[in-house]
N, C-alpha and C. Protein backbone atom coordinates (compact mmCIF):
# COMPACT_ATOMS: atom_id res chain seq x y z
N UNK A 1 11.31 11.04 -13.58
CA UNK A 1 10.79 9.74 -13.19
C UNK A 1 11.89 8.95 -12.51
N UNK A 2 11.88 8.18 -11.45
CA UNK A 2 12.42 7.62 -10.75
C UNK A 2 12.05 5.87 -11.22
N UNK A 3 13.05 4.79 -11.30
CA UNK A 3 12.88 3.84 -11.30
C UNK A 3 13.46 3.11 -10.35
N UNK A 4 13.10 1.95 -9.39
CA UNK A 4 13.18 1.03 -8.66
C UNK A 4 14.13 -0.17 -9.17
N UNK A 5 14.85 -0.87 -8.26
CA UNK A 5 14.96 -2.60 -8.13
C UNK A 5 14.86 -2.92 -7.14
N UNK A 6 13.92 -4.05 -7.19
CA UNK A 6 13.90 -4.56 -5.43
C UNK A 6 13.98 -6.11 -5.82
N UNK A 7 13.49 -6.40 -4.35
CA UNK A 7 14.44 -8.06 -4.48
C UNK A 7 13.63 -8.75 -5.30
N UNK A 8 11.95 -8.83 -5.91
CA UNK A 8 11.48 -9.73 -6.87
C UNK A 8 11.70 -9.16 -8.71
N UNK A 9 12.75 -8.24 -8.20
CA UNK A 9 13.06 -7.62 -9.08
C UNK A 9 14.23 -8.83 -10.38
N UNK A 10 14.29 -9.26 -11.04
CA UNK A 10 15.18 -10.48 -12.07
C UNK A 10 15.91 -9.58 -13.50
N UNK A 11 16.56 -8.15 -12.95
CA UNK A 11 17.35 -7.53 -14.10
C UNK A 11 16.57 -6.81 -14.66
N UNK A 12 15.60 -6.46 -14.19
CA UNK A 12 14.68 -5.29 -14.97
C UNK A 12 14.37 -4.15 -13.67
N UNK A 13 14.11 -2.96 -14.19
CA UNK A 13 13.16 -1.72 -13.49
C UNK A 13 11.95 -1.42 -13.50
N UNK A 14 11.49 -1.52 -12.73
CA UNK A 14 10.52 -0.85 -12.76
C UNK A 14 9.66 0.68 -12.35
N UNK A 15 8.58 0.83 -12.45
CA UNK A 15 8.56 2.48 -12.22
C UNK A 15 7.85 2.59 -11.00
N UNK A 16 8.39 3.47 -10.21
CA UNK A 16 8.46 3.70 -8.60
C UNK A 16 6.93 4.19 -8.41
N UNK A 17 5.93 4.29 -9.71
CA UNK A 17 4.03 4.70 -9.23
C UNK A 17 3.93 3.41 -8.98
N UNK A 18 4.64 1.88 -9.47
CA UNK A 18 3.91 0.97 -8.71
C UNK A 18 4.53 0.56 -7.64
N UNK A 19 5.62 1.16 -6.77
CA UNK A 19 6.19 0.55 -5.63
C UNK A 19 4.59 0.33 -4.76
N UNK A 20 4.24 1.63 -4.28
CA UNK A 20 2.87 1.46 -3.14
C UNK A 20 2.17 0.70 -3.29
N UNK A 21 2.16 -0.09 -3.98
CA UNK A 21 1.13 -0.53 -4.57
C UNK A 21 1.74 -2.54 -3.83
N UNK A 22 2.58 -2.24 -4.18
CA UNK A 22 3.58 -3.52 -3.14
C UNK A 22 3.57 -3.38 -1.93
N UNK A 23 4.85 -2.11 -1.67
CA UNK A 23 5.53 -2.45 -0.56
C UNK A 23 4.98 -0.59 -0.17
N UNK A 24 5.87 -1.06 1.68
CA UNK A 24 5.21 -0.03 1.99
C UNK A 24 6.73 0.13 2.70
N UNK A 25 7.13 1.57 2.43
CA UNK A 25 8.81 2.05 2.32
C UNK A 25 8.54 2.80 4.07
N UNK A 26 9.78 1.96 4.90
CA UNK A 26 9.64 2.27 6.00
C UNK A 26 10.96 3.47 6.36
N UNK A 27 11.78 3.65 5.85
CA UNK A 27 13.06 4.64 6.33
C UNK A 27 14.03 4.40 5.07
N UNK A 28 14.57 5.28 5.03
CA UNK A 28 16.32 5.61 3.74
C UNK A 28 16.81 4.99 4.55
N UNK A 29 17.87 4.41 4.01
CA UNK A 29 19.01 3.27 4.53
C UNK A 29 20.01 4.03 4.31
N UNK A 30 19.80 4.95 2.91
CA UNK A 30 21.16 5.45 2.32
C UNK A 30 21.23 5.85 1.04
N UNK A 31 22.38 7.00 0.85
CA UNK A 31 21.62 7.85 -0.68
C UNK A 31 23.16 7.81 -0.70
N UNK A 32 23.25 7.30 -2.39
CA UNK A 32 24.67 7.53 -3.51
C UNK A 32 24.26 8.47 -4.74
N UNK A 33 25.18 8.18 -5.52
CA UNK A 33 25.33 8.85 -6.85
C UNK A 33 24.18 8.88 -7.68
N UNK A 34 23.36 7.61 -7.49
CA UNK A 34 22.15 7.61 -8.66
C UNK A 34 21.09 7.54 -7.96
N UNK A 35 21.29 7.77 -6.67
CA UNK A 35 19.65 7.55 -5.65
C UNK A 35 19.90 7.08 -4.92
N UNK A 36 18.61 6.48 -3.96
CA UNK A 36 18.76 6.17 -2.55
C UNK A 36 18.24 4.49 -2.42
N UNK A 37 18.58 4.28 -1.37
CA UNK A 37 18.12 2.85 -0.60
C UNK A 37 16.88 3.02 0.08
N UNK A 38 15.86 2.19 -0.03
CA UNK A 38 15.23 2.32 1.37
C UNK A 38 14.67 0.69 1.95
N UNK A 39 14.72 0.79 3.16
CA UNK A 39 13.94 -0.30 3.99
C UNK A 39 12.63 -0.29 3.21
N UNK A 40 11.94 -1.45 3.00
CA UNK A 40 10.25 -1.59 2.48
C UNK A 40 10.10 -2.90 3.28
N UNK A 41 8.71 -3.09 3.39
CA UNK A 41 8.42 -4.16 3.67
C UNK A 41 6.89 -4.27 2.41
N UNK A 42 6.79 -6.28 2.03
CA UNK A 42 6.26 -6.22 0.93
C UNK A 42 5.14 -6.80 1.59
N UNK A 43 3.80 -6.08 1.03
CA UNK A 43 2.67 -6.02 1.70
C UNK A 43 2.17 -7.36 1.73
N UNK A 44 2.58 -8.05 0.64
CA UNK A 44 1.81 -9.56 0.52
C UNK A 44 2.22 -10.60 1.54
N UNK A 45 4.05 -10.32 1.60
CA UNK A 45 4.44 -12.05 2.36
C UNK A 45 5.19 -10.87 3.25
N UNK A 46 5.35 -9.72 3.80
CA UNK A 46 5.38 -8.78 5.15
C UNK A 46 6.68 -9.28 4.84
N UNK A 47 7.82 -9.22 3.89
CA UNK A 47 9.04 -9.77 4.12
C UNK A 47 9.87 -8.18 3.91
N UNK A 48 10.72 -7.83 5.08
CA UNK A 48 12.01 -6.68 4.63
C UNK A 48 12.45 -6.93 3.28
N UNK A 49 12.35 -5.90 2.75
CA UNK A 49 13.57 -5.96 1.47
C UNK A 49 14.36 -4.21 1.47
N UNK A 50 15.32 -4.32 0.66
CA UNK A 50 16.36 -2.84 0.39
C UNK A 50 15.37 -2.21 -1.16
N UNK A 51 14.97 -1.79 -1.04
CA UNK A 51 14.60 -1.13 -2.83
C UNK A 51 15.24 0.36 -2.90
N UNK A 52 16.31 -0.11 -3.98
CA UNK A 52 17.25 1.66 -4.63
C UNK A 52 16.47 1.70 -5.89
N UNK A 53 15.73 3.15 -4.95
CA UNK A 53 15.55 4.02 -6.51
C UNK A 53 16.78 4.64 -7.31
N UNK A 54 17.03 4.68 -8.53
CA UNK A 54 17.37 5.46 -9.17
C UNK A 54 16.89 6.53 -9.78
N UNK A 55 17.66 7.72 -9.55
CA UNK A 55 16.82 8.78 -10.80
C UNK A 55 17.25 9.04 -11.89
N UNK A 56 16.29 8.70 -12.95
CA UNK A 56 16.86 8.62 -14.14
C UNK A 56 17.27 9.96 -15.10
N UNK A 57 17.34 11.05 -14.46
CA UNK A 57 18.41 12.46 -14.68
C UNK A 57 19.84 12.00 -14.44
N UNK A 58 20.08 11.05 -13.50
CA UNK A 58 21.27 11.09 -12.86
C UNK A 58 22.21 9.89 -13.63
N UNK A 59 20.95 9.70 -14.66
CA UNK A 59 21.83 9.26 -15.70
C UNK A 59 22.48 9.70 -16.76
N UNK A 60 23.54 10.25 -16.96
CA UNK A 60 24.15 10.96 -18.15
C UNK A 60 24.50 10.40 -19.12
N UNK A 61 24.85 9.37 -19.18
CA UNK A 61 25.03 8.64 -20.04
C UNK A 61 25.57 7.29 -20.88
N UNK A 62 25.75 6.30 -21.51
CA UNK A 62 25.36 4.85 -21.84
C UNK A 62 26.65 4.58 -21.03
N UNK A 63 27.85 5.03 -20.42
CA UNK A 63 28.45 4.87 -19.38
C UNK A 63 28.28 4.46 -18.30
N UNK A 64 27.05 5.46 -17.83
CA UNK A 64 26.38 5.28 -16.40
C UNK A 64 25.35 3.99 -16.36
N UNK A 65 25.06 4.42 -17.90
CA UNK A 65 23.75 2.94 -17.77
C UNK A 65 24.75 1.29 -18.21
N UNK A 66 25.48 1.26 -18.52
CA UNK A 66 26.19 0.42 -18.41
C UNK A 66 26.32 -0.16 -16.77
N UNK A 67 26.98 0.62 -15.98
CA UNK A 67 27.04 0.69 -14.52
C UNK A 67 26.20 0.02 -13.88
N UNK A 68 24.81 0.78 -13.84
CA UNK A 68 23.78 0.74 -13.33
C UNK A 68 23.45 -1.37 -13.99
N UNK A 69 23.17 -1.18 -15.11
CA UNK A 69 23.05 -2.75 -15.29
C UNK A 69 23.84 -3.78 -14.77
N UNK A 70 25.55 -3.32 -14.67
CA UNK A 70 26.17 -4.11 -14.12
C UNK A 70 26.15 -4.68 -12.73
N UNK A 71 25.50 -3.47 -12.04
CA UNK A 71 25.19 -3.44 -10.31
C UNK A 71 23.80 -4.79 -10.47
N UNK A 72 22.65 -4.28 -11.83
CA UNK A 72 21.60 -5.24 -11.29
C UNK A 72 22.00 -6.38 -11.68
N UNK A 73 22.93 -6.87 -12.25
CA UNK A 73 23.14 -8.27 -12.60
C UNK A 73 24.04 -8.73 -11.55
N UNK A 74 24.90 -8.20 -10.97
CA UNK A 74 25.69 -8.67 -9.77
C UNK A 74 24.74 -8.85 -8.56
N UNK A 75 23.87 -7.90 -8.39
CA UNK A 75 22.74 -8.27 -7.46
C UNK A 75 21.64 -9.11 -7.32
N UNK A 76 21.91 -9.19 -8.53
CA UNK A 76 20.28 -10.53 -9.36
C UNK A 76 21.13 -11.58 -8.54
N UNK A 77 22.79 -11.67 -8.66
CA UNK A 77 23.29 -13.06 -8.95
C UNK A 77 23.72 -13.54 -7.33
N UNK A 78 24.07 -12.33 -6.48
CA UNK A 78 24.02 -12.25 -5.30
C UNK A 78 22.48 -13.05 -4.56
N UNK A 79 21.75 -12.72 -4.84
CA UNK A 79 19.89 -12.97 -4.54
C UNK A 79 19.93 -14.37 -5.02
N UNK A 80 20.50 -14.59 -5.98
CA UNK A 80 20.06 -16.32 -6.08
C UNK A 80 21.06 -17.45 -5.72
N UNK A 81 22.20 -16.65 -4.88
CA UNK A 81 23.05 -17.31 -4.61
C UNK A 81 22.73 -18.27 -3.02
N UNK A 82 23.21 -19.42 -2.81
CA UNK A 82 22.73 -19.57 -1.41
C UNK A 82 23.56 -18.70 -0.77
N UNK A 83 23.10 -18.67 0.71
CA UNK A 83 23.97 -17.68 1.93
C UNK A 83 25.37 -18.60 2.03
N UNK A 84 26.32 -17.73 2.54
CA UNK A 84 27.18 -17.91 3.00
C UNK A 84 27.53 -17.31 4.34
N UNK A 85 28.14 -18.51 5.19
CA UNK A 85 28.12 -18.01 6.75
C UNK A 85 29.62 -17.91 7.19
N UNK A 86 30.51 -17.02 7.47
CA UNK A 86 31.68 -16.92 8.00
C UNK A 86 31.64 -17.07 9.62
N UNK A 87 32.91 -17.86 10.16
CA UNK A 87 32.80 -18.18 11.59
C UNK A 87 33.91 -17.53 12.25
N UNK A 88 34.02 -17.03 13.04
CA UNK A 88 35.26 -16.28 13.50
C UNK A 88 36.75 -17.42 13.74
């Protein structure tokens, strides 16, 4: 079983039978250690988002899932942060 985070995602997973059901996954962006990225767009408000599946084999153990939580809480906190614009 593969689990998801995407951007209405708030520190939890969910399970990748209800991605379609959202969004509709347009191309891989990019594949690491625990799974891949992909482009989606979300069927309701047509907005781009990144959703990384993880596969949950590729978890070995409360090490990795440590990890893995630490990424979604840095990303939760990233998402509710305002933008920041750098100027040359």
């Amino acid at each position: 079983m593969n689990f998801a985070l995407n951007s209405d995602a708030s520190g939890t997973m969910a399970s990748k039978d209800r991605l379609p059901h959202k969004f509709l996954l347009i191309r891989k962006l990019g594949q690491g250690t625990y799974g891949k990225v992909q482009l989606a767009l979300n069927k309701e408000t047509h907005q781009e988002v990144a959703i990384k599946t993880i596969k949950k084999a590729k978890i070995g153990n409360e090490e990795d899932m440590l990890r893995i939580r630490r990424e979604i809480h840095i990303m939760t906190s990233i998402r509710q942060s305002p933008p920041h614009h750098t100027h040359p």
